[in-house]
C-alpha atoms as a PDB file:
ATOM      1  CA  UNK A   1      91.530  20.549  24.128  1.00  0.00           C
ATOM      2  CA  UNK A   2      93.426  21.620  26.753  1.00  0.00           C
ATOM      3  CA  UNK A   3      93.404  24.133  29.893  1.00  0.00           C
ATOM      4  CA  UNK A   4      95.217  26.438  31.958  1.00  0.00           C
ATOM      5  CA  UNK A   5      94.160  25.500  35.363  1.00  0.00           C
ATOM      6  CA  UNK A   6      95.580  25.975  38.657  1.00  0.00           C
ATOM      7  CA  UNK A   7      94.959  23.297  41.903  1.00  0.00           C
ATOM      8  CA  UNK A   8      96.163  24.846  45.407  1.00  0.00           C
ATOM      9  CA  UNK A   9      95.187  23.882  49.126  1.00  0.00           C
ATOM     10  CA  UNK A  10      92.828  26.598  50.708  1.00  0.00           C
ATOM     11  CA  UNK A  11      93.226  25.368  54.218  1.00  0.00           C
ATOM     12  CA  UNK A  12      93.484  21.869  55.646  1.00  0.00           C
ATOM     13  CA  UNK A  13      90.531  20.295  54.354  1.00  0.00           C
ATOM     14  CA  UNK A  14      89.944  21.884  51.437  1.00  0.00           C
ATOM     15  CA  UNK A  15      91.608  22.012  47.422  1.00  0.00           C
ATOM     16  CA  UNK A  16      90.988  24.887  45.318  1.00  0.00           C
ATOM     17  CA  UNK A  17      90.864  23.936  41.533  1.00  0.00           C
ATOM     18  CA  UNK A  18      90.489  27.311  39.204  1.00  0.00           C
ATOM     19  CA  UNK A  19      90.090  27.029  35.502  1.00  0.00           C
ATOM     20  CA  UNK A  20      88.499  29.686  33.881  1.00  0.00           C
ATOM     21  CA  UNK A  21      85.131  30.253  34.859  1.00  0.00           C
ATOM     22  CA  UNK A  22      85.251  27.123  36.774  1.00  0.00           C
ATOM     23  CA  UNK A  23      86.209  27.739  40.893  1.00  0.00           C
ATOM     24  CA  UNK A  24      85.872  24.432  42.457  1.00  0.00           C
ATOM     25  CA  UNK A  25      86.695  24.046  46.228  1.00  0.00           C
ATOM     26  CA  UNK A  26      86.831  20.227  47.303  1.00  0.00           C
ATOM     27  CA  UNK A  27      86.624  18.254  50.112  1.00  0.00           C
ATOM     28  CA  UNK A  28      87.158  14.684  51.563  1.00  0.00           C
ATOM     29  CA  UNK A  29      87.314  12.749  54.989  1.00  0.00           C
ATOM     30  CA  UNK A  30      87.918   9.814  55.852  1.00  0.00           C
ATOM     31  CA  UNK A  31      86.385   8.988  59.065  1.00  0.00           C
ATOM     32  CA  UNK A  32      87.151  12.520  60.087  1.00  0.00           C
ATOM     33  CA  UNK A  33      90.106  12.118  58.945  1.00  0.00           C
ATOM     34  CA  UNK A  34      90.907  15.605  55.795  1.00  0.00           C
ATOM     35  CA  UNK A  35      92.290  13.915  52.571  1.00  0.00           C
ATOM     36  CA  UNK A  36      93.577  16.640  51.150  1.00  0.00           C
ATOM     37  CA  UNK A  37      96.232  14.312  48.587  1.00  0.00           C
ATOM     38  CA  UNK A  38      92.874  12.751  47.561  1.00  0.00           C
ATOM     39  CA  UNK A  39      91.531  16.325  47.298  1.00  0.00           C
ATOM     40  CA  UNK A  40      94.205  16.925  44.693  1.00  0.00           C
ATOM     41  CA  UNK A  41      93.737  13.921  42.703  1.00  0.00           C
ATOM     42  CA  UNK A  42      89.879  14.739  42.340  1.00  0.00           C
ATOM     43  CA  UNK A  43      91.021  18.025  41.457  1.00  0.00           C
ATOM     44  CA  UNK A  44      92.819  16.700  38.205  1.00  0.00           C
ATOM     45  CA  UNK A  45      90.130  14.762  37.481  1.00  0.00           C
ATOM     46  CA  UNK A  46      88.026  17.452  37.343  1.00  0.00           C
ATOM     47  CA  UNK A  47      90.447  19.156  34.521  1.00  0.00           C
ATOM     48  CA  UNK A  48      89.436  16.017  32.219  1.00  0.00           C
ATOM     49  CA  UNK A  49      85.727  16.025  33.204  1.00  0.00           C
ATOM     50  CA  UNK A  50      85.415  19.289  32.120  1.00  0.00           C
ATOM     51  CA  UNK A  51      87.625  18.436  28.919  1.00  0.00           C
ATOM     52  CA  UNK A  52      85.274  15.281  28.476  1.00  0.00           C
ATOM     53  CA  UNK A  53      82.140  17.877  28.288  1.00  0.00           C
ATOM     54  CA  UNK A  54      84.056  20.574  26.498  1.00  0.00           C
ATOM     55  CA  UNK A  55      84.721  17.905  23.217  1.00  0.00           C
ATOM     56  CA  UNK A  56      80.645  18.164  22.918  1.00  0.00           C
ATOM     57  CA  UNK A  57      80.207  21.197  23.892  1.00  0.00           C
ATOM     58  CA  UNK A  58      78.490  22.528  20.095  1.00  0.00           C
ATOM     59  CA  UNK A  59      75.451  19.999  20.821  1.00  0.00           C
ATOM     60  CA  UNK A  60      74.991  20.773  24.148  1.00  0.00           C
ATOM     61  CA  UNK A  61      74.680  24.419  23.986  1.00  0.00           C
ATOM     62  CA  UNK A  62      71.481  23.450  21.831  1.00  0.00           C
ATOM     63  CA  UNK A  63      68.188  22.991  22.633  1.00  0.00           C
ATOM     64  CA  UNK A  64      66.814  19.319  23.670  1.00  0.00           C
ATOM     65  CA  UNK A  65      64.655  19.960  20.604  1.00  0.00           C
ATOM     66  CA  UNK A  66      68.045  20.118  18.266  1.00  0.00           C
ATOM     67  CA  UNK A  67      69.716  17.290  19.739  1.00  0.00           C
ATOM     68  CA  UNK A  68      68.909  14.240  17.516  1.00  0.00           C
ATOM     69  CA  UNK A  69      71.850  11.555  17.820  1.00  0.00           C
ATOM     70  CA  UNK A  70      72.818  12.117  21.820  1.00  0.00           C
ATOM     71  CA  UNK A  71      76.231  11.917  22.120  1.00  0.00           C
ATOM     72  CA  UNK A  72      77.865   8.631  23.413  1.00  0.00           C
ATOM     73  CA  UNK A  73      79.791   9.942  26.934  1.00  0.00           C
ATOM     74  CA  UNK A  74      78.235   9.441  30.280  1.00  0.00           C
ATOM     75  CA  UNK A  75      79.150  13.581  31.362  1.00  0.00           C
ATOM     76  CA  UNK A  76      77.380  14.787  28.221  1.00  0.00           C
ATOM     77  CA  UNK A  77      74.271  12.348  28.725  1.00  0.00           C
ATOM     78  CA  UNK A  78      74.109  12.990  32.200  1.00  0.00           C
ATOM     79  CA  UNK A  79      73.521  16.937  31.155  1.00  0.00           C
ATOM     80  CA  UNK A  80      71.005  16.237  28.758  1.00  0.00           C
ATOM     81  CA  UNK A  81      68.800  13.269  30.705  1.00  0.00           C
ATOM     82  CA  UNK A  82      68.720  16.123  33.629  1.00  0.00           C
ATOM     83  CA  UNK A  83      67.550  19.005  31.551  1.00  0.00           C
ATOM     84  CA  UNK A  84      64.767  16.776  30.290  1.00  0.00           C
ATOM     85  CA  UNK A  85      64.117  15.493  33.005  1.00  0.00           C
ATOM     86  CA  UNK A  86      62.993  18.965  33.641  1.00  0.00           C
ATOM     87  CA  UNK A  87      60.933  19.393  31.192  1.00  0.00           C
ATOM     88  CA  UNK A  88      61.349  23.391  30.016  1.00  0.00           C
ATOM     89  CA  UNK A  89      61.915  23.911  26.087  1.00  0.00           C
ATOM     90  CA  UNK A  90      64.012  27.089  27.623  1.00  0.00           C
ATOM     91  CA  UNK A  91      66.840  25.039  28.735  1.00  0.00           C
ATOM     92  CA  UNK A  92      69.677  23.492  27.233  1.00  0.00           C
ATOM     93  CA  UNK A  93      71.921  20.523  28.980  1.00  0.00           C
ATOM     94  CA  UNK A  94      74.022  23.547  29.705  1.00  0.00           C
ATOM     95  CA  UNK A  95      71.904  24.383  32.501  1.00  0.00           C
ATOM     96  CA  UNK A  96      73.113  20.931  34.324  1.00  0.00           C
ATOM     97  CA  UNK A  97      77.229  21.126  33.493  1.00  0.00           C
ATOM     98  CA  UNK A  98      78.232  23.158  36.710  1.00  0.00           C
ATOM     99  CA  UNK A  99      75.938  20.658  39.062  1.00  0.00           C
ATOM    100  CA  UNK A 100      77.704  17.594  36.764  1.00  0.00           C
ATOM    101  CA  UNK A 101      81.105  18.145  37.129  1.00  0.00           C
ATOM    102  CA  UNK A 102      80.773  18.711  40.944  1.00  0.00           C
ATOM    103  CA  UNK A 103      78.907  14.898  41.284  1.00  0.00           C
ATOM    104  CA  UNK A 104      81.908  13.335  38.710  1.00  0.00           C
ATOM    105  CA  UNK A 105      83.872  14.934  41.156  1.00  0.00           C
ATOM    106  CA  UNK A 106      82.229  13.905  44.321  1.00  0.00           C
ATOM    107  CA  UNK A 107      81.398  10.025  42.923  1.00  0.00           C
ATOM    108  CA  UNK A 108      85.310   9.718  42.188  1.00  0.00           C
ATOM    109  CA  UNK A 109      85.956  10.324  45.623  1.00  0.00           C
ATOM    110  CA  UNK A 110      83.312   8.323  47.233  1.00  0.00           C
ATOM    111  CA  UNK A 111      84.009   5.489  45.028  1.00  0.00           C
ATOM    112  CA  UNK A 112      87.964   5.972  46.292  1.00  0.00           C
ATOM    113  CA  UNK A 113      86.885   5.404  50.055  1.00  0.00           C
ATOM    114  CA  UNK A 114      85.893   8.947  51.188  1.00  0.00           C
ATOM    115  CA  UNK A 115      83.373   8.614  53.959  1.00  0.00           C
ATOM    116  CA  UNK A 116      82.335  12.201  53.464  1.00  0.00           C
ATOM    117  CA  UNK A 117      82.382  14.571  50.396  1.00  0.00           C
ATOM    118  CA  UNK A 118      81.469  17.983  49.862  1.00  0.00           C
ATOM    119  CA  UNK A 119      82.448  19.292  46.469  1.00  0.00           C
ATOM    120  CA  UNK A 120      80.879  22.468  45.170  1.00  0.00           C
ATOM    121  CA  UNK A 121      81.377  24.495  41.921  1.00  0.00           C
ATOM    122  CA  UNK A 122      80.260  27.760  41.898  1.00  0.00           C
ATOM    123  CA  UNK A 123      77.969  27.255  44.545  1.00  0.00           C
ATOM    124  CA  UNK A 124      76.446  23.833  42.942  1.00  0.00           C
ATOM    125  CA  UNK A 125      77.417  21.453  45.499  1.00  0.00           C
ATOM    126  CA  UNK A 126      77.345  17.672  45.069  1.00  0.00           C
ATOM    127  CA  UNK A 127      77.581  15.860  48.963  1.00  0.00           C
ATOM    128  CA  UNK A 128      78.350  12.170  49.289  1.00  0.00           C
ATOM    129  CA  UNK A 129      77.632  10.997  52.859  1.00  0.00           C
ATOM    130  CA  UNK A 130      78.300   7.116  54.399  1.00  0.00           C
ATOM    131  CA  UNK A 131      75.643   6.195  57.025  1.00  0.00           C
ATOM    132  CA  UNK A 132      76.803   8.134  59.888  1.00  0.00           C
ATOM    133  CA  UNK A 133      78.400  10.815  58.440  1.00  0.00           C
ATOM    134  CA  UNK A 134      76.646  14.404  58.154  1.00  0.00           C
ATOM    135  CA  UNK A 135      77.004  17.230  56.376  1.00  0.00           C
ATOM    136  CA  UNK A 136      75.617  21.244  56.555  1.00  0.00           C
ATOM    137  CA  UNK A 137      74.881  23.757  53.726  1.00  0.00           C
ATOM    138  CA  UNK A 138      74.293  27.217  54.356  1.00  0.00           C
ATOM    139  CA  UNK A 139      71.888  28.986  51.932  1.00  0.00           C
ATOM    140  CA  UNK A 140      72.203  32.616  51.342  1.00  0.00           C
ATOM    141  CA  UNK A 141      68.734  34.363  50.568  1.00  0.00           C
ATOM    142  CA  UNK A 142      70.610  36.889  48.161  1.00  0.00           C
ATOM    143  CA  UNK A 143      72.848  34.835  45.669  1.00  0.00           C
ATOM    144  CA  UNK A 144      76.196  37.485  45.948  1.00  0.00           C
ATOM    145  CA  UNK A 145      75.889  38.520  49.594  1.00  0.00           C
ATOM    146  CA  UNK A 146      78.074  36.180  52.301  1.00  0.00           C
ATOM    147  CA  UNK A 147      75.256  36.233  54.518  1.00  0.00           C
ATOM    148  CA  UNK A 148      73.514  32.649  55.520  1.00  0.00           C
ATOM    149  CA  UNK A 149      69.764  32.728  56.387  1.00  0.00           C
ATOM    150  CA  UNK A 150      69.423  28.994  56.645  1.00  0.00           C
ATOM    151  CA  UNK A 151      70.855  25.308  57.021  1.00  0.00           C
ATOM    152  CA  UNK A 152      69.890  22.186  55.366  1.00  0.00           C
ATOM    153  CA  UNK A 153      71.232  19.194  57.423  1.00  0.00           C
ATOM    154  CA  UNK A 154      72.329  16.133  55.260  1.00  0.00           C
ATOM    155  CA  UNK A 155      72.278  12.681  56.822  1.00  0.00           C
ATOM    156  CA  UNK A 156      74.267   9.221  55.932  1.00  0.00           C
ATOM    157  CA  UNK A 157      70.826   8.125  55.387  1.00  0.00           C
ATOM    158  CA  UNK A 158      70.941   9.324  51.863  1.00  0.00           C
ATOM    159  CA  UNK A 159      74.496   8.759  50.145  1.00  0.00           C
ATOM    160  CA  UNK A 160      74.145  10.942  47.419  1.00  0.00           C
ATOM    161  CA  UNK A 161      72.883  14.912  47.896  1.00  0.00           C
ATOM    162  CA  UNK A 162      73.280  18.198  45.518  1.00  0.00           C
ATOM    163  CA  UNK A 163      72.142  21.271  46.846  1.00  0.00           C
ATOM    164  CA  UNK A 164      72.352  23.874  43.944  1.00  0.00           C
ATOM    165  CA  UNK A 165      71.524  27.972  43.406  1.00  0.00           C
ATOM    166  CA  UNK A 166      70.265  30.130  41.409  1.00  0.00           C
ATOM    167  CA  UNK A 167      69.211  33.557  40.619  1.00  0.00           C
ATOM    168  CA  UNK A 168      69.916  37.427  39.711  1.00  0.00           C
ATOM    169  CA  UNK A 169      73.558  38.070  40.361  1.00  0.00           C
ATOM    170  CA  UNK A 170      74.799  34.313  40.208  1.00  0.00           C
ATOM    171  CA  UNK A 171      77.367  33.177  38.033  1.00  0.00           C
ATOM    172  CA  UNK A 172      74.605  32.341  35.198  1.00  0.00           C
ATOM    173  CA  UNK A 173      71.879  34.288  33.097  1.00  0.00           C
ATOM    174  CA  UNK A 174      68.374  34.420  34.373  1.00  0.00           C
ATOM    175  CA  UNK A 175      65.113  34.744  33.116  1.00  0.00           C
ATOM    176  CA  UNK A 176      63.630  35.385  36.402  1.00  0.00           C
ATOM    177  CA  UNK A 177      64.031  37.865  39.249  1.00  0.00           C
ATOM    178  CA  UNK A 178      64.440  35.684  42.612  1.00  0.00           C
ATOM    179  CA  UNK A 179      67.396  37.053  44.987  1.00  0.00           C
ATOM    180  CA  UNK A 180      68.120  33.497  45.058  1.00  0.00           C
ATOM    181  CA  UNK A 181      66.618  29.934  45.196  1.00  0.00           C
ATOM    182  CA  UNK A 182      68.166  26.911  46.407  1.00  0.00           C
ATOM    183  CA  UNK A 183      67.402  23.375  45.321  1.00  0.00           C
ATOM    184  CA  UNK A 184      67.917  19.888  47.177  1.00  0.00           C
ATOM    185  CA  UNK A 185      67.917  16.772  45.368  1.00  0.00           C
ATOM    186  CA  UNK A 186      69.717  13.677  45.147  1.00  0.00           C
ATOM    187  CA  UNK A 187      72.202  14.986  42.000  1.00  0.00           C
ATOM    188  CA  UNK A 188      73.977  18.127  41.872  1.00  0.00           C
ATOM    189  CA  UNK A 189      72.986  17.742  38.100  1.00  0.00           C
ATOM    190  CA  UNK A 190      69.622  17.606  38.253  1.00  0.00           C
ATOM    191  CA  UNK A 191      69.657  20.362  41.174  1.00  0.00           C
ATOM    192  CA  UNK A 192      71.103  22.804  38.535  1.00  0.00           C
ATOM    193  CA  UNK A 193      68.615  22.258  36.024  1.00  0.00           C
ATOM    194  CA  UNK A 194      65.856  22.616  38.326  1.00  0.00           C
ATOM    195  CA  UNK A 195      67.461  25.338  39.894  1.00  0.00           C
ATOM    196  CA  UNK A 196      67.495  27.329  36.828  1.00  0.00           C
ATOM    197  CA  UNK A 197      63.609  26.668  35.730  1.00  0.00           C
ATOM    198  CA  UNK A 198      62.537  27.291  39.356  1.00  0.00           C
ATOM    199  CA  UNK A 199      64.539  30.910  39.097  1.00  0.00           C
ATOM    200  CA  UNK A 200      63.140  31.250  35.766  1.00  0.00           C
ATOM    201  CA  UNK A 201      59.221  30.416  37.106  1.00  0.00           C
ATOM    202  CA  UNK A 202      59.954  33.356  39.904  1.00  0.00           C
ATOM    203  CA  UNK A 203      58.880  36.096  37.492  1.00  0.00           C
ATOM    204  CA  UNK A 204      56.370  38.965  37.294  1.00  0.00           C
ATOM    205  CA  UNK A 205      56.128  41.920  34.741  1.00  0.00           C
ATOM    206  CA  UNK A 206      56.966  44.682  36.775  1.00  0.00           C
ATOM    207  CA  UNK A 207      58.564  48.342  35.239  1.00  0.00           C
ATOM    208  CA  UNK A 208      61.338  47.851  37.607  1.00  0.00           C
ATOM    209  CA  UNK A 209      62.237  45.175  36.235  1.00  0.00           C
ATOM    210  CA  UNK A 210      65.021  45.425  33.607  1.00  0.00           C
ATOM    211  CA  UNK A 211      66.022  42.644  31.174  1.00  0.00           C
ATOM    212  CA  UNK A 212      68.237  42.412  28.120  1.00  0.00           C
ATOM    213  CA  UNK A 213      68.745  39.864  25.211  1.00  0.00           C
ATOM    214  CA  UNK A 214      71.146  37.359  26.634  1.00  0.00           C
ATOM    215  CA  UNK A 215      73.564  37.986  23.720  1.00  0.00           C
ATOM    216  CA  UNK A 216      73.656  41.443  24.598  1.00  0.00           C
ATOM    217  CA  UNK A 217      75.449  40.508  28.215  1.00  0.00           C
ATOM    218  CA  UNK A 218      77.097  37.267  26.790  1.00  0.00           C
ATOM    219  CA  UNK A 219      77.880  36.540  22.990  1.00  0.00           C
ATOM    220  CA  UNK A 220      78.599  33.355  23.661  1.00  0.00           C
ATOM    221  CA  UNK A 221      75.438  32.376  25.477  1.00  0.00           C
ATOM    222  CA  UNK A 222      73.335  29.313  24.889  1.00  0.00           C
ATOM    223  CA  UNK A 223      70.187  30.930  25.119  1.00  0.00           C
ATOM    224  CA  UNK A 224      70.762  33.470  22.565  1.00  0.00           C
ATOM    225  CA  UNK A 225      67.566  35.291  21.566  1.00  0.00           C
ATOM    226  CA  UNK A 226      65.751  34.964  24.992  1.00  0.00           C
ATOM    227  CA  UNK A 227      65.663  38.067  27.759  1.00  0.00           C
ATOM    228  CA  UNK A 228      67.288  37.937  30.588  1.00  0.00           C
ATOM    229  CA  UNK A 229      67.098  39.720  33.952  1.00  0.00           C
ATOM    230  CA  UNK A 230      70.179  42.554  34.274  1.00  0.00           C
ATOM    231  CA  UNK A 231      68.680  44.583  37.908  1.00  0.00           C
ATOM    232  CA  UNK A 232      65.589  43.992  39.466  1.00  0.00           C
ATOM    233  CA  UNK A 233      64.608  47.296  41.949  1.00  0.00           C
ATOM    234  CA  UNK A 234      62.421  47.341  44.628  1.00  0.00           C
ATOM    235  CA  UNK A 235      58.991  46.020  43.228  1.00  0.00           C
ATOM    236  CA  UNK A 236      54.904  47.095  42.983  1.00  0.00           C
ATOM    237  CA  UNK A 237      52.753  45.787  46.374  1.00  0.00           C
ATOM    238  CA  UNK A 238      51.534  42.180  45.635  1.00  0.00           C
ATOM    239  CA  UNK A 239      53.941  42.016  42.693  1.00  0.00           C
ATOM    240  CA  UNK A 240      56.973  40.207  44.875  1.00  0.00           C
ATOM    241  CA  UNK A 241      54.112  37.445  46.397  1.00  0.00           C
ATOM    242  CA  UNK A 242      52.819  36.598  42.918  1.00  0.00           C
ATOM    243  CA  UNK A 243      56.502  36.013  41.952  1.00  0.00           C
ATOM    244  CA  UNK A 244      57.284  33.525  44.832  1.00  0.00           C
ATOM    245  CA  UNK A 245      53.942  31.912  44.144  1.00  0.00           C
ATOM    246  CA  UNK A 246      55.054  31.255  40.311  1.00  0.00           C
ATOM    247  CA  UNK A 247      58.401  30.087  41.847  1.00  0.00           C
ATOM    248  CA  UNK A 248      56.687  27.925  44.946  1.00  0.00           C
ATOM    249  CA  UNK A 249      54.096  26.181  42.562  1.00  0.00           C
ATOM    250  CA  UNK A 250      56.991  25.071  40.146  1.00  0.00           C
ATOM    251  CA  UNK A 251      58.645  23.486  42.993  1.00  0.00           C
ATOM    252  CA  UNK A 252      56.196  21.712  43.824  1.00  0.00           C
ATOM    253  CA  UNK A 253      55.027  20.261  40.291  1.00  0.00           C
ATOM    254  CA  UNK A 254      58.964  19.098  40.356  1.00  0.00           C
ATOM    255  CA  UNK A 255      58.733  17.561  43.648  1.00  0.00           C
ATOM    256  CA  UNK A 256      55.107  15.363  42.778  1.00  0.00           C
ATOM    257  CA  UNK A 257      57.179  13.964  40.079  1.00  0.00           C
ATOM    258  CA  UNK A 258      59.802  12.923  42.415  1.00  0.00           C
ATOM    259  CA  UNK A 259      62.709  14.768  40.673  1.00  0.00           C
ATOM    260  CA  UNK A 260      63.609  17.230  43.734  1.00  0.00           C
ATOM    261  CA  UNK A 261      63.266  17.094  47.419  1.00  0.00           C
ATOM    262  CA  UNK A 262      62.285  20.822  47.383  1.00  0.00           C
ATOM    263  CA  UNK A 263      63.337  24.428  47.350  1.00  0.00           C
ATOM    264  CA  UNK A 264      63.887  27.628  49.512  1.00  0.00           C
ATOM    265  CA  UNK A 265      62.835  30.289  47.355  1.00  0.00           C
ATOM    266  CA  UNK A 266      64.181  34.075  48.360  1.00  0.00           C
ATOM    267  CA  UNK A 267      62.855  37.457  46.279  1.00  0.00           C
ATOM    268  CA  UNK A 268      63.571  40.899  48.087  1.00  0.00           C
ATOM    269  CA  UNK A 269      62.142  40.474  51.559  1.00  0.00           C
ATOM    270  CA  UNK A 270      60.084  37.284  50.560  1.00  0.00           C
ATOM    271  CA  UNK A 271      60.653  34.063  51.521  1.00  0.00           C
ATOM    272  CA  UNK A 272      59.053  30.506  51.166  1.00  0.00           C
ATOM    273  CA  UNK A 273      60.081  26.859  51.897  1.00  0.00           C
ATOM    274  CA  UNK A 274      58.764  23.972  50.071  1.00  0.00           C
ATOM    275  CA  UNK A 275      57.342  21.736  51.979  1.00  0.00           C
ATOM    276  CA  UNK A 276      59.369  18.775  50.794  1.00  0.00           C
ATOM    277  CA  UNK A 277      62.424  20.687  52.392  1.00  0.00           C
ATOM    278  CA  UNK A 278      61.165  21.807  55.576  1.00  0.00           C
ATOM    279  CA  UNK A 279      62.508  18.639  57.367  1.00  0.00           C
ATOM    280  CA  UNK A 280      66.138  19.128  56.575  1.00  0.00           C
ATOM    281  CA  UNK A 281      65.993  23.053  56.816  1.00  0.00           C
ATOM    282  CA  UNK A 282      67.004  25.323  60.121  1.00  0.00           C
ATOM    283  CA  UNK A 283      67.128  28.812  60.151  1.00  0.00           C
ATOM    284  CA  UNK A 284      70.205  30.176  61.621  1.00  0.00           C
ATOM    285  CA  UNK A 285      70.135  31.882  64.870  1.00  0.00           C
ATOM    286  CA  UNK A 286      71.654  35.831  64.172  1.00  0.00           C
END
């Protein structure tokens, strides 16, 4: 299978690969130094990973349930071993392919001498960091508003980093109603699977909230048959806590197992930090 895809420099550190749905903006140093030519290559590379998952995509738009014989390619197991890593019968290994593709991405580079990587995909970002290096993400308390709350400061400490959202308005289906949450880990993969169950934990029956079968707003979704959140107005006293608390106690059941670092967890006016991320978080001075 192949694509229409187009790869273009943004600025002078950064390659813009479109295809599709998929908007990936990438980014290399070395020692401070942009590699944009490197940029590129890891931009064409991310055309085949994307054709690598795409040959498999029938199995892994199916539940973990469904999927007897795993299939035998490192992109396609690295979806699947995230999702279950999980643990929610809700989620196929398509809730891990945006967070995959940016850490193929980001491990070709590091493995090709980049000191410092940043790729992100649709605002799943995969970081790869020497020791020494350092790297910032902004997180945005509403998922489509430009507006950053909040920094998470990666260190060299750590090599590998994914820092993924989620929530109403993102580029994915929802089950819950958070304005966004943000997930740090050590993959981008398993960041986007936890991502997604933490957004879908940040729920509370409430009549203003609205939801839809997801095959009503996408006929080729993977979750056919399950609702999904379509607007979410301004919500009953006590109802927007009780949310955040569903949201904030998955977090941390993920985090005791060791599988994230933590989450910042946003809904309406609402905010909570895990405590796992508290010590690389900063809120930004407005």
């Amino acid at each position: 299978m192949s694509y229409d895809y187009t790869i273009g420099v943004l600025d002078d550190e950064s390659v813009l690969v479109e295809c599709g749905p998929m908007r990936l903006v990438i980014r290399a140093w070395h020692r401070n130094q942009p590699q944009l030519k490197l940029a590129r290559q890891a931009g064409e590379k991310s055309i085949s990973y994307l054709e690598q998952i795409a040959r498999w995509r029938r199995q892994l738009r199916r539940p973990l349930a469904e999927i007897i014989n795993w299939p035998g390619d490192n992109l396609a197991v690295e979806m699947i071993t995230s999702v279950k890593t999980i643990g929610d019968d809700d989620l196929t290994p398509m809730a891990a392919v945006a967070g995959t593709i940016a850490d193929a991405v980001a491990d070709w580079l590091f493995d090709q001498g980049a000191t410092r990587v940043i790729v992100e995909n649709g605002g799943d970002i995969a970081v790869r960091l020497v020791e020494g290096e350092s790297a910032n993400v902004g997180i945005r308390p509403q998922i489509n508003s430009r507006r950053i709350s909040h920094v998470i400061r990666l260190e060299g400490s750590q090599p590998a980093w994914g820092v993924t959202t989620s929530g109403v308005g993102g580029r994915s289906l929802t089950r819950g109603i958070a304005s966004a949450v943000t997930v740090l880990a050590t993959r981008a993969s398993v960041a986007d699977a936890a991502a997604t169950a933490i957004g879908n934990a940040c729920f509370v029956e409430d009549k203003r909230v609205v939801q839809s079968p997801a095959e009503s707003l996408d006929p080729h979704t993977d979750i056919a048959g399950l609702l999904v959140t379509t607007s979410v107005g301004e919500l009953q006293p006590g109802n927007v806590f009780k949310a955040v608390e569903n949201a904030r106690q998955r977090t941390e059941r993920l985090t005791r197992r060791g599988i994230i670092l933590g989450a910042f967890i946003a809904l309406q006016d609402e905010i909570a930090i895990s405590d796992g991320l508290k010590p690389y978080v900063s809120p930004v001075n407005e």
